[in-house]
C-alpha atoms as a PDB file:
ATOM      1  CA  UNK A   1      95.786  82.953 105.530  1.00  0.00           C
ATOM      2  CA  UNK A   2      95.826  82.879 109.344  1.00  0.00           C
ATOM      3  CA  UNK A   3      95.302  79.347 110.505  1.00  0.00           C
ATOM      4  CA  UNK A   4      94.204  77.774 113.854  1.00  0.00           C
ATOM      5  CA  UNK A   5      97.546  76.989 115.112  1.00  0.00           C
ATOM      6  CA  UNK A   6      99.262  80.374 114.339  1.00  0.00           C
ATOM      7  CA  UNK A   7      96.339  81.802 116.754  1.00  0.00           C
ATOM      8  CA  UNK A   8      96.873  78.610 119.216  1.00  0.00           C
ATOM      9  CA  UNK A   9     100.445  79.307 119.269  1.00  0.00           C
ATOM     10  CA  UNK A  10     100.147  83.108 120.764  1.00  0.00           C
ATOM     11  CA  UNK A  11      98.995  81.450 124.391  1.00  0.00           C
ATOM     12  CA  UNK A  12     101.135  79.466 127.119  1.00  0.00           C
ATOM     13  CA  UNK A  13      99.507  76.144 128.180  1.00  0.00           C
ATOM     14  CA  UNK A  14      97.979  77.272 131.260  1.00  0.00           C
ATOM     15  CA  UNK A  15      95.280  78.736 128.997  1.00  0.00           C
ATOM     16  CA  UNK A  16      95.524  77.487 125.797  1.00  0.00           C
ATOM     17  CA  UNK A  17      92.765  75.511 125.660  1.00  0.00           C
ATOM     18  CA  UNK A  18      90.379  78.305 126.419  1.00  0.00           C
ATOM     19  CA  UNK A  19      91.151  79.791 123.291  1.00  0.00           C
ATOM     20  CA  UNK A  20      90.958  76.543 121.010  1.00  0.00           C
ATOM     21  CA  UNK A  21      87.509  77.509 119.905  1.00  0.00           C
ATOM     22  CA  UNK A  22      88.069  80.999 119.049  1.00  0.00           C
ATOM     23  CA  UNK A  23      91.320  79.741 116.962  1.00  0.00           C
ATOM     24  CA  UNK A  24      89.357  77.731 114.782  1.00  0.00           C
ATOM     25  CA  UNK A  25      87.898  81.301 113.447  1.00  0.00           C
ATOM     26  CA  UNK A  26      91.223  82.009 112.654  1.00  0.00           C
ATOM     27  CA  UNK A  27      89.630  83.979 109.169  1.00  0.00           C
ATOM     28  CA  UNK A  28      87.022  85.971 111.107  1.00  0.00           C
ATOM     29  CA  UNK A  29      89.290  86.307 114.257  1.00  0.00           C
ATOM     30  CA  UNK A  30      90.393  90.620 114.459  1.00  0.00           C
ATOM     31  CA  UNK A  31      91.248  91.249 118.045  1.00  0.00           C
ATOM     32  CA  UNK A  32      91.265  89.215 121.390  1.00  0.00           C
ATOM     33  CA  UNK A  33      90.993  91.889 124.190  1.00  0.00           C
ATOM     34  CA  UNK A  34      92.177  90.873 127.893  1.00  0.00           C
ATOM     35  CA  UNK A  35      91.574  93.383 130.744  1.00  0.00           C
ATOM     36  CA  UNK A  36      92.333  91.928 134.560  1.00  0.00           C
ATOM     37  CA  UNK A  37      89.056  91.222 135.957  1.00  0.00           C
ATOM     38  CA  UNK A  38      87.180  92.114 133.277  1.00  0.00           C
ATOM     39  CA  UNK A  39      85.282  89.463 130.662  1.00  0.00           C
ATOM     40  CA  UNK A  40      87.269  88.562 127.936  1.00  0.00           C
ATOM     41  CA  UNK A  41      86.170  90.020 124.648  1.00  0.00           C
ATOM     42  CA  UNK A  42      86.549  88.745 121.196  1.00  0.00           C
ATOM     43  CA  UNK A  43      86.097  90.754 118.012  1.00  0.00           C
ATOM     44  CA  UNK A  44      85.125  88.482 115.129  1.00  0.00           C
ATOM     45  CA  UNK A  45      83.996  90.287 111.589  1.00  0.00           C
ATOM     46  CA  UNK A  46      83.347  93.659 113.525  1.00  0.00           C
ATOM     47  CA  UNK A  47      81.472  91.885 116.364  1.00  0.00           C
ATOM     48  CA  UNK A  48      81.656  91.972 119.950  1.00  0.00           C
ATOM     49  CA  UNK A  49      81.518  88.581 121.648  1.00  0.00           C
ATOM     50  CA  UNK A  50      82.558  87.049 125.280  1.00  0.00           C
ATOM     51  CA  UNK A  51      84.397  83.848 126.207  1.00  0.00           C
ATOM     52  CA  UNK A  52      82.681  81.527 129.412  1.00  0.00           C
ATOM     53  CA  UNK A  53      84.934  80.031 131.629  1.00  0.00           C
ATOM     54  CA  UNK A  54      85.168  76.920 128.987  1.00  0.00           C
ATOM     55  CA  UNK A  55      86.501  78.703 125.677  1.00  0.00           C
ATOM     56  CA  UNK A  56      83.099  78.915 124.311  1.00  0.00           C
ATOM     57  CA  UNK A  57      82.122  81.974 122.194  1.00  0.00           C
ATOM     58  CA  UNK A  58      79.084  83.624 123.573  1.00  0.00           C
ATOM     59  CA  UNK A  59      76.667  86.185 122.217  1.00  0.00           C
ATOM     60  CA  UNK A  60      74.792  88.362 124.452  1.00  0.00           C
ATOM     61  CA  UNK A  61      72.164  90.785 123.728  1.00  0.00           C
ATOM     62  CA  UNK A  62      72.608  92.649 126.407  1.00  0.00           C
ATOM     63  CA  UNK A  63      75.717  92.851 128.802  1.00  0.00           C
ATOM     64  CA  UNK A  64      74.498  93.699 131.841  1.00  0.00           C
ATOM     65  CA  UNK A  65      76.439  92.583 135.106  1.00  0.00           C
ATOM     66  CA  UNK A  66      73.478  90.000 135.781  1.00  0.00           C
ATOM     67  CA  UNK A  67      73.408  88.436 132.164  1.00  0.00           C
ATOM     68  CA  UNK A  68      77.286  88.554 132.422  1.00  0.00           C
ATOM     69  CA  UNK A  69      76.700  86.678 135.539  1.00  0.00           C
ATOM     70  CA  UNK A  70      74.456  84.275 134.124  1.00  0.00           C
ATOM     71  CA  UNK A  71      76.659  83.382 131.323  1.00  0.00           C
ATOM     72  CA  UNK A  72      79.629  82.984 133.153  1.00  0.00           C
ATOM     73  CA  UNK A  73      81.897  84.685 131.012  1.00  0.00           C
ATOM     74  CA  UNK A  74      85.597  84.533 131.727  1.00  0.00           C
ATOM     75  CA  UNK A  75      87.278  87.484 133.571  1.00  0.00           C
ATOM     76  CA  UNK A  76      90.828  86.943 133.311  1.00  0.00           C
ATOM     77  CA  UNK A  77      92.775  86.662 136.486  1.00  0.00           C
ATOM     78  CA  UNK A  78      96.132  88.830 136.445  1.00  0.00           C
ATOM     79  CA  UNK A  79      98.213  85.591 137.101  1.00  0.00           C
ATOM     80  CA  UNK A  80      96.632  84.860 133.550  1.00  0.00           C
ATOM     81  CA  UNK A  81      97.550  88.130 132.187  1.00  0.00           C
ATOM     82  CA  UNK A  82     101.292  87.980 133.634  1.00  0.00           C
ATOM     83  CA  UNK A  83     101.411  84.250 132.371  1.00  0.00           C
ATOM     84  CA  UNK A  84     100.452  85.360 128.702  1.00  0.00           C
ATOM     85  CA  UNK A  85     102.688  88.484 128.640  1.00  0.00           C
ATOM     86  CA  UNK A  86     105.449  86.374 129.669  1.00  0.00           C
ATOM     87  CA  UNK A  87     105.075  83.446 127.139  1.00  0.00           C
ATOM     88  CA  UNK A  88     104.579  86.153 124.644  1.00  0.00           C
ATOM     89  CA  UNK A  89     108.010  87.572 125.645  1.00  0.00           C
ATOM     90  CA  UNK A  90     110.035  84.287 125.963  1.00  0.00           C
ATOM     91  CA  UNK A  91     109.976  84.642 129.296  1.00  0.00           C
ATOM     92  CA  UNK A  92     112.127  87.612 129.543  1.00  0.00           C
ATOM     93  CA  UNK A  93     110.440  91.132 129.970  1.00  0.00           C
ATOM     94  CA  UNK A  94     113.857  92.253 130.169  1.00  0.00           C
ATOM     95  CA  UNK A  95     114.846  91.591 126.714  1.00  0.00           C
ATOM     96  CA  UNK A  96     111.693  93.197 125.495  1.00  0.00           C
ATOM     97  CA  UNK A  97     111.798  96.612 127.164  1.00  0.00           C
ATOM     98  CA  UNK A  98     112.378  98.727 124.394  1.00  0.00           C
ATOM     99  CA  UNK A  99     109.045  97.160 122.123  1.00  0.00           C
ATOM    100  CA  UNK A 100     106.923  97.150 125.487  1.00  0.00           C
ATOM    101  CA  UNK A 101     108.136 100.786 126.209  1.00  0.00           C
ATOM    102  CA  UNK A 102     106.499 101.790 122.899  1.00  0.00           C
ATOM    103  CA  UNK A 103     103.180 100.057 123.687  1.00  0.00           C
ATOM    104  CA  UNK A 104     103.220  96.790 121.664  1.00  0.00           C
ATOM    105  CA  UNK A 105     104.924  93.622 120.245  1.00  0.00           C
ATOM    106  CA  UNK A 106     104.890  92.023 117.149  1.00  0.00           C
ATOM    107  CA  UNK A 107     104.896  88.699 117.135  1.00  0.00           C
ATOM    108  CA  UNK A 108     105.211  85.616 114.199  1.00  0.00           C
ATOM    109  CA  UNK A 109     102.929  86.016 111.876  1.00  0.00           C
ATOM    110  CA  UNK A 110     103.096  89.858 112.205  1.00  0.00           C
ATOM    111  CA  UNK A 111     100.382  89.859 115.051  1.00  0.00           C
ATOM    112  CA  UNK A 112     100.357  92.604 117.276  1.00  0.00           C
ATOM    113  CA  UNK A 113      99.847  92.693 121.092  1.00  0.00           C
ATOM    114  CA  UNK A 114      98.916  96.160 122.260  1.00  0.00           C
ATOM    115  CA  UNK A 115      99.700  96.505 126.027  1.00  0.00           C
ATOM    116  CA  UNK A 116      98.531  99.337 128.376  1.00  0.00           C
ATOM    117  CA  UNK A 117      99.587  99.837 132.455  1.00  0.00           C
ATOM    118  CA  UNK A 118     101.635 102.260 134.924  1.00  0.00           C
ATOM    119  CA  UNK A 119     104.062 103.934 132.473  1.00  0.00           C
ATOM    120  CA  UNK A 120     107.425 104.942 133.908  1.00  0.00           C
ATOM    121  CA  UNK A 121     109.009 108.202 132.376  1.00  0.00           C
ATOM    122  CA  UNK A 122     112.779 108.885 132.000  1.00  0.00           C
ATOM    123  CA  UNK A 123     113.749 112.766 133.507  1.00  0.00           C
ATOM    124  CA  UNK A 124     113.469 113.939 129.689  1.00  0.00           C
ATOM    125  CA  UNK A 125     109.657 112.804 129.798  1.00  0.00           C
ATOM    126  CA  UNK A 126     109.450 110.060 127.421  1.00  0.00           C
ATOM    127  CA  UNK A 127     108.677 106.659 128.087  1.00  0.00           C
ATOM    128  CA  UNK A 128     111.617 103.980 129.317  1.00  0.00           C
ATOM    129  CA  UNK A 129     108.913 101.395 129.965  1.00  0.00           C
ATOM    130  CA  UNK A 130     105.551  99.934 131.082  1.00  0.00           C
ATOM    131  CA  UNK A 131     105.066  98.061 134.147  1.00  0.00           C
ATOM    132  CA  UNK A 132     102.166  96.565 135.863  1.00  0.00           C
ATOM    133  CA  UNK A 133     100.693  95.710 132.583  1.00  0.00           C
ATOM    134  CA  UNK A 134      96.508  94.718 133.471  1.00  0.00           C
ATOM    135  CA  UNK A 135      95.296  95.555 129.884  1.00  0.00           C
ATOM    136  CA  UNK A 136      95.777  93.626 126.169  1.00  0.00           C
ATOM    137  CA  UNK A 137      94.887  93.823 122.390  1.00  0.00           C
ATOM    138  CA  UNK A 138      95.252  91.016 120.473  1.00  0.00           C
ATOM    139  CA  UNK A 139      95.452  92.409 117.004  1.00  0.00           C
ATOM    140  CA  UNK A 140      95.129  89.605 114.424  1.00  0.00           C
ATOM    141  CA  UNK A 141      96.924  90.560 110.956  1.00  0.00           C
ATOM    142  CA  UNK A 142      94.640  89.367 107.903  1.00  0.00           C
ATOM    143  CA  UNK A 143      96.917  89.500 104.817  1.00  0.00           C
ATOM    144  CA  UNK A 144      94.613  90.258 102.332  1.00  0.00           C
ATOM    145  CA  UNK A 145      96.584  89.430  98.547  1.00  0.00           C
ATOM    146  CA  UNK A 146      94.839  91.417  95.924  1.00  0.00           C
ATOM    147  CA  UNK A 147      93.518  93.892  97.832  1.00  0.00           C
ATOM    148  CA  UNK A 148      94.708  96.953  96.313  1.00  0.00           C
ATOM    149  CA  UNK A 149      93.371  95.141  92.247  1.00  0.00           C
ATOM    150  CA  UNK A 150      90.295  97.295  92.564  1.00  0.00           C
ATOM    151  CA  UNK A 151      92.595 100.694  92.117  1.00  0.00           C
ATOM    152  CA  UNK A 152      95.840  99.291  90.305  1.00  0.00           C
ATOM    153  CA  UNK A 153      94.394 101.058  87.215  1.00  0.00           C
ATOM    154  CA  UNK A 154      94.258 104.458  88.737  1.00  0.00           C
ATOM    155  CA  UNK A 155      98.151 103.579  90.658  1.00  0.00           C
ATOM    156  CA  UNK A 156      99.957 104.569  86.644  1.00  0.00           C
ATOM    157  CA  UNK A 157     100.318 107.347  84.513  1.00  0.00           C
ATOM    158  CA  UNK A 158     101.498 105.292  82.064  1.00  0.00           C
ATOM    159  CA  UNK A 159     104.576 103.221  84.282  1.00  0.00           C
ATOM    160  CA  UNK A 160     105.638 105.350  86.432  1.00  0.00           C
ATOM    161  CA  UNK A 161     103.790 105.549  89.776  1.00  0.00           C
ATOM    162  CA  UNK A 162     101.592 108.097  90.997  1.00  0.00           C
ATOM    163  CA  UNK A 163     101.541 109.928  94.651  1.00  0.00           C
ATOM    164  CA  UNK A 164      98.706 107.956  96.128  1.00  0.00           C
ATOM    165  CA  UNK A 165      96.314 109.137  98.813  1.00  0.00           C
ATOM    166  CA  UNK A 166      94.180 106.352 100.903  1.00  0.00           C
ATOM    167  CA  UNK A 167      91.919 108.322 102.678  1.00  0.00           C
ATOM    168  CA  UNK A 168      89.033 106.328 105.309  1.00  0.00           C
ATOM    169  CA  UNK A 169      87.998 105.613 108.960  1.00  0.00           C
ATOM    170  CA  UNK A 170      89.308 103.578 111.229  1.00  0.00           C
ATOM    171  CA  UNK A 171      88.812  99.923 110.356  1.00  0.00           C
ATOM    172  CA  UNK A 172      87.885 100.187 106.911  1.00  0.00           C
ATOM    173  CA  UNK A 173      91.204  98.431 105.560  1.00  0.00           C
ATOM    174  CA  UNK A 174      93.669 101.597 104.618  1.00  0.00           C
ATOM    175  CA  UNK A 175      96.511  99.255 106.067  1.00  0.00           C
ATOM    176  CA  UNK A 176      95.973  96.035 104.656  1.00  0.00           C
ATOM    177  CA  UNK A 177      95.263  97.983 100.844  1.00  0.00           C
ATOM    178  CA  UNK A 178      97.914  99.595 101.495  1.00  0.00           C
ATOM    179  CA  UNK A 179     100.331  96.785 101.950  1.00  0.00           C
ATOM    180  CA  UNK A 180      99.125  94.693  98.730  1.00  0.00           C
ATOM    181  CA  UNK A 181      99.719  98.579  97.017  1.00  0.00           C
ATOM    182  CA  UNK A 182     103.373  97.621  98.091  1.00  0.00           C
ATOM    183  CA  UNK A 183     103.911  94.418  97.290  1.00  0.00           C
ATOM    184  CA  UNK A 184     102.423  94.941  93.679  1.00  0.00           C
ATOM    185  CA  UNK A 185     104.506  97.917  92.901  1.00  0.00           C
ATOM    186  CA  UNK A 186     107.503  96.044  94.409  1.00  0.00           C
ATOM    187  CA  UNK A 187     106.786  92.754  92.342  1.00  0.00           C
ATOM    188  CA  UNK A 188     105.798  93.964  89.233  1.00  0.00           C
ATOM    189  CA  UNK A 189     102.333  93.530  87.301  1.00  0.00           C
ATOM    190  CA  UNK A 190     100.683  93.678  84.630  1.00  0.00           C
ATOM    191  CA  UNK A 191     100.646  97.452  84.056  1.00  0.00           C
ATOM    192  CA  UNK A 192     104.114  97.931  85.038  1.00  0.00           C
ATOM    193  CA  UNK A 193     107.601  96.339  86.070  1.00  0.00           C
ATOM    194  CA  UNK A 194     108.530  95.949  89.566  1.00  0.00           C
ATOM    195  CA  UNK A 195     110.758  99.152  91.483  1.00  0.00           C
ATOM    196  CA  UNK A 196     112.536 100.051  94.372  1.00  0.00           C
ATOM    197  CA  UNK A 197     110.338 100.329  97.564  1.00  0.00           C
ATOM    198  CA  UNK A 198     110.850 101.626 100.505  1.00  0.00           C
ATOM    199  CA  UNK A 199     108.256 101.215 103.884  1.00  0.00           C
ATOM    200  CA  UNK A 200     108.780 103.353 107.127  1.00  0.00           C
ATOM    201  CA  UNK A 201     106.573 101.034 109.468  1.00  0.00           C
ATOM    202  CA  UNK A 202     105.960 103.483 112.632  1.00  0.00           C
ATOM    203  CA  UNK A 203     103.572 100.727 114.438  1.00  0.00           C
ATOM    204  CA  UNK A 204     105.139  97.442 112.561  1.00  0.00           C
ATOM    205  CA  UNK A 205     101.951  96.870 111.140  1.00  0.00           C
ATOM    206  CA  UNK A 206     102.486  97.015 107.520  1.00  0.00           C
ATOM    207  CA  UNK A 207     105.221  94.300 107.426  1.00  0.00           C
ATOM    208  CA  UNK A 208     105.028  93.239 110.672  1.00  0.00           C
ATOM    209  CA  UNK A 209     108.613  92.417 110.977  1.00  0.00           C
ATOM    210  CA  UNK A 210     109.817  89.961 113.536  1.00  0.00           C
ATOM    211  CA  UNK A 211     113.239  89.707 114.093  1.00  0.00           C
ATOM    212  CA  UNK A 212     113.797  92.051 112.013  1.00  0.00           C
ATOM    213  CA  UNK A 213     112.067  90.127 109.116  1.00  0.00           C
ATOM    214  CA  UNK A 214     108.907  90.693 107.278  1.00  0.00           C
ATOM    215  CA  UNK A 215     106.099  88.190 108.486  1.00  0.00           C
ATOM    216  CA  UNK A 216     103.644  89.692 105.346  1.00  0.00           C
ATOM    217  CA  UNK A 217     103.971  89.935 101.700  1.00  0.00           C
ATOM    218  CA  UNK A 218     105.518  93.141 100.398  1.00  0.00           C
ATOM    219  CA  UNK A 219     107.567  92.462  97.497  1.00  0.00           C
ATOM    220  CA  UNK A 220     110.868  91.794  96.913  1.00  0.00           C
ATOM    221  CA  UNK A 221     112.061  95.078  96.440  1.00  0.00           C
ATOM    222  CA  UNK A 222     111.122  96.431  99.302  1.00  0.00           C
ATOM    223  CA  UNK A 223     113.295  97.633 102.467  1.00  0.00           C
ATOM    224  CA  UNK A 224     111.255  98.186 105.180  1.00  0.00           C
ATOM    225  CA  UNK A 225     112.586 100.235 108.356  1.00  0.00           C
ATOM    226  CA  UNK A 226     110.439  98.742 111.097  1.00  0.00           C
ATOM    227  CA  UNK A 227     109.687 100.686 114.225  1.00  0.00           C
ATOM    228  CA  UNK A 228     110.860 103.531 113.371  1.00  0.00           C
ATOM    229  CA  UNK A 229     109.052 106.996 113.172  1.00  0.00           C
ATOM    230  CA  UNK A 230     108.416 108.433 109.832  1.00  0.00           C
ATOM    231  CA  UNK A 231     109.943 111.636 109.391  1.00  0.00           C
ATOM    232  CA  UNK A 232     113.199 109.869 110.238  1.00  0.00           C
ATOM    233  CA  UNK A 233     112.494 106.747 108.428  1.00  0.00           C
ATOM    234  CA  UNK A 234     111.125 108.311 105.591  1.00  0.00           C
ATOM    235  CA  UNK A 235     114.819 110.587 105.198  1.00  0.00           C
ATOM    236  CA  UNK A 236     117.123 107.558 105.651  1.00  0.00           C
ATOM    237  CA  UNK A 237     115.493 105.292 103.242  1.00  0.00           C
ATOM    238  CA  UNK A 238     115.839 108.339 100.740  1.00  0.00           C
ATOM    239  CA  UNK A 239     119.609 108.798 101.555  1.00  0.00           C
ATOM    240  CA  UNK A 240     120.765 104.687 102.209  1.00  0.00           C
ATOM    241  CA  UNK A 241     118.078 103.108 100.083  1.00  0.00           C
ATOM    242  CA  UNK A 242     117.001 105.180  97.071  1.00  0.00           C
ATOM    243  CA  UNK A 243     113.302 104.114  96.609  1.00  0.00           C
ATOM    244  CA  UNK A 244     111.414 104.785  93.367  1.00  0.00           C
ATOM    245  CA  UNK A 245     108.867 104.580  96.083  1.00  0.00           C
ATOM    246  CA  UNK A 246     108.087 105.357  99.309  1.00  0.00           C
ATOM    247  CA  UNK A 247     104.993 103.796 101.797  1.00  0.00           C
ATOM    248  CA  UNK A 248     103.900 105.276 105.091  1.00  0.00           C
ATOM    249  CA  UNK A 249     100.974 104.730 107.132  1.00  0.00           C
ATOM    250  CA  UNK A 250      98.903 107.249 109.607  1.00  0.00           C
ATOM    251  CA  UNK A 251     100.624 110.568 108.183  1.00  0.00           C
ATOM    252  CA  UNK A 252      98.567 113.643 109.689  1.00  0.00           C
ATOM    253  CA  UNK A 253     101.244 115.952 111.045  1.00  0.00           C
ATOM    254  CA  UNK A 254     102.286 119.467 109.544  1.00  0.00           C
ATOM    255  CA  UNK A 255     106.105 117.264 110.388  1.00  0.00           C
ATOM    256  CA  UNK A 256     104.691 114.634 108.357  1.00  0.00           C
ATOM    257  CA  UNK A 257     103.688 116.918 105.335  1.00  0.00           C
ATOM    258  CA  UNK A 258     106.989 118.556 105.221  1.00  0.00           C
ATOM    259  CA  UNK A 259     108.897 115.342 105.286  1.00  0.00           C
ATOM    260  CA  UNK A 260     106.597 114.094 102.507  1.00  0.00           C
ATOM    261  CA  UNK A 261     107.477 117.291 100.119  1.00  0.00           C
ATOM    262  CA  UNK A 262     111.353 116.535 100.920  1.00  0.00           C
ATOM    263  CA  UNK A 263     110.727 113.226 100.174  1.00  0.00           C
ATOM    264  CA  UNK A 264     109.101 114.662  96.428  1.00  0.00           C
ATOM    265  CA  UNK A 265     112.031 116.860  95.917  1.00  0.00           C
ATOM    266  CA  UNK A 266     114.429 113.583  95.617  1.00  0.00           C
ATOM    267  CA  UNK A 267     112.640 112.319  93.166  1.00  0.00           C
ATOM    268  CA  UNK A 268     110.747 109.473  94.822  1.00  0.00           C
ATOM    269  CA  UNK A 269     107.018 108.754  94.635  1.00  0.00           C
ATOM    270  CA  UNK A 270     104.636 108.489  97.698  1.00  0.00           C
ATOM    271  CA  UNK A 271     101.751 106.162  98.672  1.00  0.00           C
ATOM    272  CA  UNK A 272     100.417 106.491 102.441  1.00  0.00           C
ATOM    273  CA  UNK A 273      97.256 106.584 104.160  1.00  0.00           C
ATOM    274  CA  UNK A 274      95.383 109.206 106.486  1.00  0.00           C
ATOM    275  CA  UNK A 275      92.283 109.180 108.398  1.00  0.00           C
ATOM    276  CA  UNK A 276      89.338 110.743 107.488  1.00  0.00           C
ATOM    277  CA  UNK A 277      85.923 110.261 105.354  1.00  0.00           C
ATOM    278  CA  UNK A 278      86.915 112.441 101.998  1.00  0.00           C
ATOM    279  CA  UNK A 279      89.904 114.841 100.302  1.00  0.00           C
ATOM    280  CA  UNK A 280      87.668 117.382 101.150  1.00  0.00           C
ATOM    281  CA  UNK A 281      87.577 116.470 105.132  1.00  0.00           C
ATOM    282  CA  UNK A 282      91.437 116.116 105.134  1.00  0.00           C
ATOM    283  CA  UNK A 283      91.947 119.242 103.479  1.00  0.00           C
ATOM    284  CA  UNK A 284      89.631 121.250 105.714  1.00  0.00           C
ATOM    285  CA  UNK A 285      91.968 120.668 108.670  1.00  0.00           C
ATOM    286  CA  UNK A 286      94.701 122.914 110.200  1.00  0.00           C
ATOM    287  CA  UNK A 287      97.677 120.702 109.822  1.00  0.00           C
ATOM    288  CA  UNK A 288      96.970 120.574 105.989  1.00  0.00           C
ATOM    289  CA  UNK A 289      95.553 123.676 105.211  1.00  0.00           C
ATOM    290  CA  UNK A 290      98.997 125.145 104.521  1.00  0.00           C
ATOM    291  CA  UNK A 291      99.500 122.433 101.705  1.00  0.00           C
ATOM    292  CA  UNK A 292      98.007 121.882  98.614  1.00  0.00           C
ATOM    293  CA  UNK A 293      97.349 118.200  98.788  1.00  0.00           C
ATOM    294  CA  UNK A 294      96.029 118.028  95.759  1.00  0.00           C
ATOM    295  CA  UNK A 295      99.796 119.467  94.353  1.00  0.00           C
ATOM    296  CA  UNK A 296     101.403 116.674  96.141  1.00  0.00           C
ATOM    297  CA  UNK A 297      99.405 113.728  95.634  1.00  0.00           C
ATOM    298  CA  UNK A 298      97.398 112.350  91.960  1.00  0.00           C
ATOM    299  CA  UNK A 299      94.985 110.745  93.343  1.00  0.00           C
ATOM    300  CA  UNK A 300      93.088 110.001  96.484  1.00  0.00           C
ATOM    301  CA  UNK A 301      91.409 106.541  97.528  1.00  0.00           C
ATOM    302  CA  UNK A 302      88.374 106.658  99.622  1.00  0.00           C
ATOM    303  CA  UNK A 303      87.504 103.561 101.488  1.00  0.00           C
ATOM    304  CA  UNK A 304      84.290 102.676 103.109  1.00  0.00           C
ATOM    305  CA  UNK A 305      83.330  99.381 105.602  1.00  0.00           C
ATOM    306  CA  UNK A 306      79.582  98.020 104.082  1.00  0.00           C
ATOM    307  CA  UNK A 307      78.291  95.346 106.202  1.00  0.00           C
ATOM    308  CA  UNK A 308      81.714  94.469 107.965  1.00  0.00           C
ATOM    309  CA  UNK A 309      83.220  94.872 104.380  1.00  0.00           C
ATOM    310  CA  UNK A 310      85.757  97.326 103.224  1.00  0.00           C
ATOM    311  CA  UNK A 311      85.479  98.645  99.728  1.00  0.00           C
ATOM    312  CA  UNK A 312      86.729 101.478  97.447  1.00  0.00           C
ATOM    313  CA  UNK A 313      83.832 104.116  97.313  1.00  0.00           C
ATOM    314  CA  UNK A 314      85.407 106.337  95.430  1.00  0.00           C
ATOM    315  CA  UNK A 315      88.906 107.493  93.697  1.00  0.00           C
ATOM    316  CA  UNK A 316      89.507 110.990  93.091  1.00  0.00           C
ATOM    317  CA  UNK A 317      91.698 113.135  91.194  1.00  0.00           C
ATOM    318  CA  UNK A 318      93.898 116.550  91.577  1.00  0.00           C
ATOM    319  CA  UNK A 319      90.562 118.661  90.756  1.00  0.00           C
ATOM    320  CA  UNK A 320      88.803 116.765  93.348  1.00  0.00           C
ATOM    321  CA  UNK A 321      86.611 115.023  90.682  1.00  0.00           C
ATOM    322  CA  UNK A 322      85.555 111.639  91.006  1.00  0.00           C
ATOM    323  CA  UNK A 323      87.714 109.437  88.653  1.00  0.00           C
ATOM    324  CA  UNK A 324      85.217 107.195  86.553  1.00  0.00           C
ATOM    325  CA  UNK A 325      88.081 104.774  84.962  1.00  0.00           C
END
């Protein structure tokens, strides 16, 4: 459970107090979003509000530049911005590079602070860092435990794990059911013992290591390679680790896919997430259409967001029929 300190904590004094209200939604808290000169926006159970230049949360029914105005909302000064980038980063941007090169830090707690700026290329085109950082997402992690009971029943053929498929939008909780998925199968329950786990976290937001270590729940069998991306990570747990299990999130890629059926060939299970609305929508696109998803994985989990709540709405099988147990 996110508290009010563990949100409190995240700012430097210079600004701390303007954020003392929002803190104390810790629960409902999902991003804080700072853009220089812009009005700083806070995302609380799917909605859109504004700070004023006190901390207080305001709600506006229409955001035009005069309401704005009237409310005073708080545009953040970049002095702010560099202020709360640099408490973030103990002072030291230096020692930071490489996370701030890939677009975000995790932080305790496994909250993650998306950044965005001028981006400075190495001669081989990739990224070496960001500088002149004006933009920031706040990404609160919600540990959900028990998440993943509504589905444990469809996870078994008897006690071995299945090749699970968690199939939704954006938002609608594939990342958060898909951690509790890990930590139960890691632990042990009631259908089964615990096994060997292994989690390639691309975007550290499964674990959300810090330090190396996991700041959320995911068993204790579980070795998570943090940062790392997953056709890589997904082959080195298989050859260091040996996993009864492996966990990825976001796979999409015909790279992805392959890596997946290697990882099938060793012998190890696979549970990961994908966008989209149904097996049928996933299956329809290019990148899949030259595997059989429904020969890799035994069942697919279809999540839907109902009045700023995610639920299961439906869990299918191979033949792409709606599992009723």
């Amino acid at each position: 459970m996110v508290g009010q300190q563990e949100i409190i904590s995240i700012f430097p004094a210079s600004v701390r107090e303007r954020f003392r209200k929002v803190a104390s939604h810790a629960e409902e808290l999902q991003e804080i979003r700072l853009q220089v000169q812009c009005p700083v926006r806070i995302i609380m159970s799917g909605r859109e509000h504004f700070l004023d230049e006190e901390g207080n949360i305001t709600v506006l029914r229409s955001q035009t530049p005069t309401e704005l105005e009237r409310a005073k909302v708080w545009r953040i000064k970049e002095k702010e911005l560099d202020d709360i980038l640099q408490y973030i980063c103990q002072y030291s941007l230096y020692a930071f590079e490489e996370e701030i090169s890939q677009g975000f830090i995790t932080i305790p707690g496994g909250h993650r602070i998306g950044l965005a700026g001028q981006v400075i290329l190495r001669e081989d085109g990739k990224i070496r860092n960001i500088k002149q950082i004006r933009f920031m997402n706040i990404r609160i992690s919600h540990e959900i435990i028990g998440a993943a009971d509504p589905i444990m029943h469809h996870v078994y053929d008897g006690q071995t794990v299945r090749n699970i498929l968690i199939i939704a939008p954006p938002g609608c909780g594939k990342t958060t059911m898909l951690r509790d998925l890990i930590r139960q199968i890691s632990d042990g329950n009631a259908r089964a013992p615990g096994v060997q786990v292994g989690v390639v976290d691309e975007r550290s937001e499964i674990a959300g290591s810090f330090m190396g270590i996991p700041q959320n729940n995911v068993g204790m069998r579980t070795d998570v390679m943090d940062a790392c991306p997953k056709i890589s990570g997904m082959m080195m747990l298989v050859r260091s680790m040996a996993p009864k299990v492996v966990a990825v999130d976001e796979i999409g890629s015909r790279e992805d896919m392959r890596a997946i059926g290697q990882i099938l060939q060793c012998g190890s299970k696979i549970i990961a997430t994908i966008h989209g609305e149904s097996p049928q929508d996933i299956m329809g696109r290019s990148e899949q259409k030259e595997y059989a998803m429904d020969d890799i994985f035994d069942r697919f989990v279809v999540l839907e967001k109902v009045d700023g709540h995610c639920q299961v709405r439906a869990v299918y099988g191979r033949d792409n029929k709606q599992c009723c147990n």
